[in-house]
Protein backbone atom coordinates (compact mmCIF):
# COMPACT_ATOMS: atom_id res chain seq x y z
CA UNK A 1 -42.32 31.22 -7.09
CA UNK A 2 -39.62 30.20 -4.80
CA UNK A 3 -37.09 27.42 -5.61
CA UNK A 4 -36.60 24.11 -4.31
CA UNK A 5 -33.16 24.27 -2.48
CA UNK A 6 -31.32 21.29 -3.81
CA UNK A 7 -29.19 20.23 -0.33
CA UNK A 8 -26.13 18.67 -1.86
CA UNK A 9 -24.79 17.81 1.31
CA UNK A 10 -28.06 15.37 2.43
CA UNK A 11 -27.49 13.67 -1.50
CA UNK A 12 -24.00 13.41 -0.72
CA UNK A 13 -24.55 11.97 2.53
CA UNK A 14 -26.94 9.29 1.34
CA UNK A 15 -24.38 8.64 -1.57
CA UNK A 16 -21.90 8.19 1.29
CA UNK A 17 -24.01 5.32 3.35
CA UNK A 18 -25.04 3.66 0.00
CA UNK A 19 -21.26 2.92 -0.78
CA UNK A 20 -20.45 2.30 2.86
CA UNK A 21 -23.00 -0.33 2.38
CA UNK A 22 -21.27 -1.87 -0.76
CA UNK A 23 -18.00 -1.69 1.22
CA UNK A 24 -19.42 -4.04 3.46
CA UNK A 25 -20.59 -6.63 0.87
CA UNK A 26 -17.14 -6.24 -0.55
CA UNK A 27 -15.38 -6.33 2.74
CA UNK A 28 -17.19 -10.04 3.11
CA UNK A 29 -15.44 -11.44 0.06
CA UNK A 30 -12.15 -10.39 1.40
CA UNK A 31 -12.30 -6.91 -0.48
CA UNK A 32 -11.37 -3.64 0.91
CA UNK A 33 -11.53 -0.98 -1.61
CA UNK A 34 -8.27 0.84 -1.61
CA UNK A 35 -7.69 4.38 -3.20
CA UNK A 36 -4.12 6.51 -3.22
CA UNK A 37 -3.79 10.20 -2.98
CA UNK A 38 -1.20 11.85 -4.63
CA UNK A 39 -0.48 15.33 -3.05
CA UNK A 40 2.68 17.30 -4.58
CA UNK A 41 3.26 20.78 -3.12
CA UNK A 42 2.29 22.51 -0.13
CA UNK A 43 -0.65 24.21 -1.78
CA UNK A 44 -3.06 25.19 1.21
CA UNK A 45 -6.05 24.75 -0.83
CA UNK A 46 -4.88 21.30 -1.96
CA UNK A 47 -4.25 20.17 1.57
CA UNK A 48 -7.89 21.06 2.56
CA UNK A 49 -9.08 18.88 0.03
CA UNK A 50 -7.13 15.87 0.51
CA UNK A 51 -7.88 16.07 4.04
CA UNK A 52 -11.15 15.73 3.47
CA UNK A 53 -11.55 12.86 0.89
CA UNK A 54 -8.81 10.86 3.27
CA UNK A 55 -11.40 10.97 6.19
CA UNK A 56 -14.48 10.39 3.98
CA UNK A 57 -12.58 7.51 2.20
CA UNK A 58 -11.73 5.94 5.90
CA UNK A 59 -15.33 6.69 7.43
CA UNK A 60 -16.35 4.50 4.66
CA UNK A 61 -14.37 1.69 4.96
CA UNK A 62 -12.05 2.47 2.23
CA UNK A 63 -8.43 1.70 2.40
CA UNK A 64 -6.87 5.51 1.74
CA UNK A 65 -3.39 5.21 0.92
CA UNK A 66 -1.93 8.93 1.33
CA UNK A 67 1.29 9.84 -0.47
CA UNK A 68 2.81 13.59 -0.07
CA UNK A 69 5.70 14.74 -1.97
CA UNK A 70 7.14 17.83 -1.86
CA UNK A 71 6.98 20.64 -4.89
CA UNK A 72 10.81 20.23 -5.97
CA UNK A 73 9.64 16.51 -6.79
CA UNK A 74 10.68 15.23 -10.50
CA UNK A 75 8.78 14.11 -13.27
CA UNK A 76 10.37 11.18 -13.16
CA UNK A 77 9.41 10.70 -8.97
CA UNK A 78 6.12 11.25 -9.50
CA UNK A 79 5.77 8.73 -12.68
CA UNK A 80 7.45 5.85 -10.58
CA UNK A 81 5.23 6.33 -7.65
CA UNK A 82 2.04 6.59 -10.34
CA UNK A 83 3.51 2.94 -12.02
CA UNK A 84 3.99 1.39 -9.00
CA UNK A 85 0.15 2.38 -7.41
CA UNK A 86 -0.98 0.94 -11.08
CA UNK A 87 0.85 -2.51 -9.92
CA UNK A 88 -0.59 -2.68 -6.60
CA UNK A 89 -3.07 -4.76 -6.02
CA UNK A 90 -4.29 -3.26 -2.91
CA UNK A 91 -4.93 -0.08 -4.95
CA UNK A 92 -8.06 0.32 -6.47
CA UNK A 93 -8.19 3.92 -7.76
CA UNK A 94 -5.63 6.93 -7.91
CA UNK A 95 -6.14 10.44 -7.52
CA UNK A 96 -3.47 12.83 -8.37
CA UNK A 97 -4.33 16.04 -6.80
CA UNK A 98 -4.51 18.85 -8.93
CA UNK A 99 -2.54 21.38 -9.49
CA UNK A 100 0.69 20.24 -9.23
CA UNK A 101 3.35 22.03 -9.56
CA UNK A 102 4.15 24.11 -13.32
CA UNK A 103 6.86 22.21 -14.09
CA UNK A 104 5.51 18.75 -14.27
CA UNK A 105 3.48 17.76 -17.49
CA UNK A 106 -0.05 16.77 -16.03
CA UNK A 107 -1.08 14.86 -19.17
CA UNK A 108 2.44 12.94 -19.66
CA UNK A 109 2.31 12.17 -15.91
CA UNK A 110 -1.61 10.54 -15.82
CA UNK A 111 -0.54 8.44 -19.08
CA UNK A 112 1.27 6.49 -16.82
CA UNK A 113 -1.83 5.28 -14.83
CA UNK A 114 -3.57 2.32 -15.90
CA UNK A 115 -6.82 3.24 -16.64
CA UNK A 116 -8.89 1.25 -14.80
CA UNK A 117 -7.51 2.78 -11.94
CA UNK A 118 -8.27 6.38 -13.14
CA UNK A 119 -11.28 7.44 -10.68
CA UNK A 120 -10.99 11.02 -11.70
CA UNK A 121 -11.93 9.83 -15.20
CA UNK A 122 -9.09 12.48 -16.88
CA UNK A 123 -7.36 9.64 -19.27
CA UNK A 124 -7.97 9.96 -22.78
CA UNK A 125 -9.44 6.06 -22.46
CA UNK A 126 -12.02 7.49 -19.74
CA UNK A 127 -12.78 10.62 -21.88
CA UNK A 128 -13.66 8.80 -25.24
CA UNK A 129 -15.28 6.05 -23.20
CA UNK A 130 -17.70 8.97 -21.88
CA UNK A 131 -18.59 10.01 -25.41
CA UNK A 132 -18.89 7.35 -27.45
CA UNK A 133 -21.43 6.34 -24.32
CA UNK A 134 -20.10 3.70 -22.79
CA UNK A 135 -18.57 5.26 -19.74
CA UNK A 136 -16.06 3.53 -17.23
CA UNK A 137 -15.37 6.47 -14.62
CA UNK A 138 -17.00 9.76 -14.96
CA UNK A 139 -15.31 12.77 -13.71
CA UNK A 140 -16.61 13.08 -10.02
CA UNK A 141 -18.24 16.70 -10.02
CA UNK A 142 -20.13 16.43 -13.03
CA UNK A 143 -21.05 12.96 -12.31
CA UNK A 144 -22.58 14.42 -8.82
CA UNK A 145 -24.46 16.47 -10.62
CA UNK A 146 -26.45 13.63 -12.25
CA UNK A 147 -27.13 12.74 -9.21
CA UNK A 148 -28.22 16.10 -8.24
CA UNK A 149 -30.84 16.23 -11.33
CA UNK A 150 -32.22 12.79 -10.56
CA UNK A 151 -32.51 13.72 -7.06
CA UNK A 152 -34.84 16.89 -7.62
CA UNK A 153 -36.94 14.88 -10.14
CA UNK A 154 -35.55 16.94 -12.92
CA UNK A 155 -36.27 16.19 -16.51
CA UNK A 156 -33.63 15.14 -18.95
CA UNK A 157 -35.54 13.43 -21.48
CA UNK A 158 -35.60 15.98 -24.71
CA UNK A 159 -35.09 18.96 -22.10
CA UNK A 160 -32.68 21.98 -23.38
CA UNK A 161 -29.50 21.78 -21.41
CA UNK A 162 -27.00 24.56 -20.91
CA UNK A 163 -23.66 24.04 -19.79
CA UNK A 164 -21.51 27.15 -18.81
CA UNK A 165 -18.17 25.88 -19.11
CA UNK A 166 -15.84 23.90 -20.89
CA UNK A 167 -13.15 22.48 -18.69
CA UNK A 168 -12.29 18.70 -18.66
CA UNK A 169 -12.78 18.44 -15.37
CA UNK A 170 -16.14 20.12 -15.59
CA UNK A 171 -17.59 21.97 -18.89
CA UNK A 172 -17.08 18.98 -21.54
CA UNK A 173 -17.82 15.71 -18.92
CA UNK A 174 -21.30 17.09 -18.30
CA UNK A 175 -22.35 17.87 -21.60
CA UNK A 176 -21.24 14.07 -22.73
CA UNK A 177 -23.43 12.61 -20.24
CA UNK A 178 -26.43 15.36 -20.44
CA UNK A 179 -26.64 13.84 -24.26
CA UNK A 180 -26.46 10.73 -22.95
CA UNK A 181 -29.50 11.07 -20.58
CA UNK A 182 -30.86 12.45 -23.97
CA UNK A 183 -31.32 15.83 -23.27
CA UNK A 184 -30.46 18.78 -26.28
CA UNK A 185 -26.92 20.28 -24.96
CA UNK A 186 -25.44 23.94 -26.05
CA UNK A 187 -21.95 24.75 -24.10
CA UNK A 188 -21.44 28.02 -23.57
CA UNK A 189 -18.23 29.58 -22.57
CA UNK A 190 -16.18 33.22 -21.30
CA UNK A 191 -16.24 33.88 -24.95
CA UNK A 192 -19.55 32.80 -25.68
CA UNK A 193 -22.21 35.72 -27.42
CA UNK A 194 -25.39 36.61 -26.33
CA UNK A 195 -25.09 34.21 -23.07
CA UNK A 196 -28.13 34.95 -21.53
CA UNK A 197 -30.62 34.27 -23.98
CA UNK A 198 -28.97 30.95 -24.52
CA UNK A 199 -29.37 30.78 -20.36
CA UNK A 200 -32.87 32.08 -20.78
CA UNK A 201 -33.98 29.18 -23.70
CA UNK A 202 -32.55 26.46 -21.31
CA UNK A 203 -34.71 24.43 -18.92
CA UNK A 204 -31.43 22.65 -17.27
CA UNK A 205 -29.15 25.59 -16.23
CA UNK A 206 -25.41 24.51 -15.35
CA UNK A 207 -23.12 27.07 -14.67
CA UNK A 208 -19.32 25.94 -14.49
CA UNK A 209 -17.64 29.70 -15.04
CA UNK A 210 -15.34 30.72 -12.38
CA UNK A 211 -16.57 34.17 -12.46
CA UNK A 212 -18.82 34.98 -9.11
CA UNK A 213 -22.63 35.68 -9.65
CA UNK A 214 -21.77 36.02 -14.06
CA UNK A 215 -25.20 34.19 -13.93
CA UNK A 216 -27.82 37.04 -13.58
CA UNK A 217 -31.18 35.84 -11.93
CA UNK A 218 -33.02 37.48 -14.57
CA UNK A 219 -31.26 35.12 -17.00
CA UNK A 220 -33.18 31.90 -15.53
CA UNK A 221 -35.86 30.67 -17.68
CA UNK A 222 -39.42 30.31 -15.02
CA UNK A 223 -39.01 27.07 -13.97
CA UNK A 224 -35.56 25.69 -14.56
CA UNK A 225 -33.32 23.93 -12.87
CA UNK A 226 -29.97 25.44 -12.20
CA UNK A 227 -26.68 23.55 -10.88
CA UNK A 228 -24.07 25.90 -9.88
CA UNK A 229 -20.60 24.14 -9.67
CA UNK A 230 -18.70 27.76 -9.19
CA UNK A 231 -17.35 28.66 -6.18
CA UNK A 232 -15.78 32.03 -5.64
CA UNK A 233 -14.31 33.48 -2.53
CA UNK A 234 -15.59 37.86 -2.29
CA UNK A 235 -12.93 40.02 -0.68
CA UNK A 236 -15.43 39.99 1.60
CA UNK A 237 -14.69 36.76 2.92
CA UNK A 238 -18.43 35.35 1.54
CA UNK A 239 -18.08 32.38 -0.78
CA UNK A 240 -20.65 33.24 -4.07
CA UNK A 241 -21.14 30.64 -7.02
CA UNK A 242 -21.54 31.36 -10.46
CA UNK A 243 -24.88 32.14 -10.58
CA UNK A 244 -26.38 35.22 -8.35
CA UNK A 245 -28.71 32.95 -5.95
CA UNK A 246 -30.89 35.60 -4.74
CA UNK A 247 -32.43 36.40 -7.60
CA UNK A 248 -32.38 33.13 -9.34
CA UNK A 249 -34.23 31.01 -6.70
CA UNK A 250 -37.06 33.30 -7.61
CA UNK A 251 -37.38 32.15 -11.08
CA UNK A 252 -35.74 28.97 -11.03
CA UNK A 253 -37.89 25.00 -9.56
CA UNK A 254 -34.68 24.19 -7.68
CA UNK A 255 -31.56 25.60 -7.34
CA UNK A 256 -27.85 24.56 -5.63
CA UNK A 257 -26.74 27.03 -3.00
CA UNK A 258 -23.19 28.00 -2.45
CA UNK A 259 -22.01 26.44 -0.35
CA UNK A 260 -23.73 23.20 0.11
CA UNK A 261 -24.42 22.40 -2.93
CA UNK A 262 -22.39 20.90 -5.53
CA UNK A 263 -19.13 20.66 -3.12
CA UNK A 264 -20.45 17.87 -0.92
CA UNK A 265 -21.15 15.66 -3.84
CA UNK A 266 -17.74 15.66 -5.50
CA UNK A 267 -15.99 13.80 -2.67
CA UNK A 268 -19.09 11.61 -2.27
CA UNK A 269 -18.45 10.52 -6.10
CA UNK A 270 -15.26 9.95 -5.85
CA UNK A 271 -15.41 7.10 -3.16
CA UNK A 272 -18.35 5.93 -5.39
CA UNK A 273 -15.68 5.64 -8.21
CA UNK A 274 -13.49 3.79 -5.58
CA UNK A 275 -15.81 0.91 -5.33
CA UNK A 276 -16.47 0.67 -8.69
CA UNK A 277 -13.28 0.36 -9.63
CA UNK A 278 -12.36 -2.14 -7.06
CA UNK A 279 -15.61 -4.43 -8.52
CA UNK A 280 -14.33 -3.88 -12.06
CA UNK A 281 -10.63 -4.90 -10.92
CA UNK A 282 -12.15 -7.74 -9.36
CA UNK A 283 -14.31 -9.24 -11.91
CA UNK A 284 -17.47 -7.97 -10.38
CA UNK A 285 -19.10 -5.86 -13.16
CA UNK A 286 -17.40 -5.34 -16.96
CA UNK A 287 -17.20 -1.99 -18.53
């Protein structure tokens, strides 16, 4: 058996055109979605990625509002600039770009953003609203990776779920809404015993470690689905998920590759979260 290669970046592109679409309809009731990026630091990782969710926010039709500050900003700069994007009305949804640098308090720093303008769904608000199951915005990679699973027909319904990983941008997000789609959810972690015969039980593998190819293809269970959200740069130069990909496509029904996968979606999201929150700001929907 060889694997169904989920191609994230074809999902992400059809996510992309579906809210380009919406930011039309908006666009004729005197709408324009707006979203502010927050960049702080000169981290050359961080530039790559706000680069590229600033040109798929404009080739969308979204109003991207981009606001770079250098790493010897204060705590209390960066919490003015956060309260005065919550007051503006042509701001929809605010992304601080993370990291930023040591000295600034993340949490104390996104406290100061009104929630419904949160489309990185980080705020304690978000997060409970997530797990008591009535979500408002979903972390963007995790909630790509719904997408993902819908996309390549993948059961959820009473299927066992593994997440590898227990970050809140990452690890915890997707196991609140894998128990929400009512699958049965074990999170595994770097300290986690006997991880592969937890892998090996689970027919919904995702793998959220930061540790290249920790995920041996013999681990798959015949006929899972695995998700890998790592992505790890070999001395090399080759960029390797968390899961080796070789192996496991020959076990697995589908299977993310790295890259191409995963990546493509989480910008995708994000400008879905953009709309959203621009409708709920607006009246549109109620959350």
């Amino acid at each position: 058996m060889t694997a169904q290669i989920i191609d994230g970046k074809a999902i992400a592109q059809k996510v992309r055109q579906e809210v380009q679409q919406e930011v039309l309809a908006l666009s004729s009731q005197g709408i324009v979605p707006g979203l502010a990026v927050i960049l702080v630091g000169d981290d050359p990782a961080s530039q790559v990625y706000v680069r590229n969710k600033t040109r798929a926010g404009q080739e969308a039709g979204i109003a991207v509002f981009d606001h770079h500050l250098p790493a010897q900003t204060s705590q209390a700069e960066l919490v003015a600039l956060i309260r005065q994007l919550s007051g503006d009305p042509r701001v929809h949804g605010v992304l601080l770009q993370l990291p930023i640098p040591a000295n600034l308090p993340v949490g104390e720093i996104l406290d100061e953003l009104d929630p419904r303008k949160d489309v990185d769904g980080l705020l304690e608000a978000n997060v409970g609203r997530l797990w008591l199951g009535r979500p408002r915005f979903v972390p963007c990679t995790p909630l790509g990776v719904m997408r993902l699973l819908r996309e390549s027909e993948t059961k959820l319904v009473g299927a066992r779920a593994v997440v590898i990983g227990r970050s809140i941008l990452v690890g915890r997000p997707m196991a609140g809404l894998l128990l929400g789609a009512d699958a049965t959810v074990t999170i595994c972690h770097s300290r986690s015993a006997d991880l592969g015969d937890r892998v090996a039980e689970a027919d919904i593998v995702i793998a959220a470690l930061g540790k290249p190819e920790a995920i041996a293809g013999h681990f798959i269970k015949p006929g899972a689905t695995v998700i890998d959200v790592g992505i790890n740069r070999l001395a090399d130069g080759r960029l390797v998920g968390d899961v080796a990909f070789a192996e496991a496509k020959l076990r697995a029904r589908a299977i993310t590759p790295v890259p191409g996968g995963v990546g493509p979606m989480t910008i995708a999201m994000l400008l879905h979260n953009t709309v959203r929150a621009a409708k709920l700001q607006h009246g549109l929907i109620s959350v």
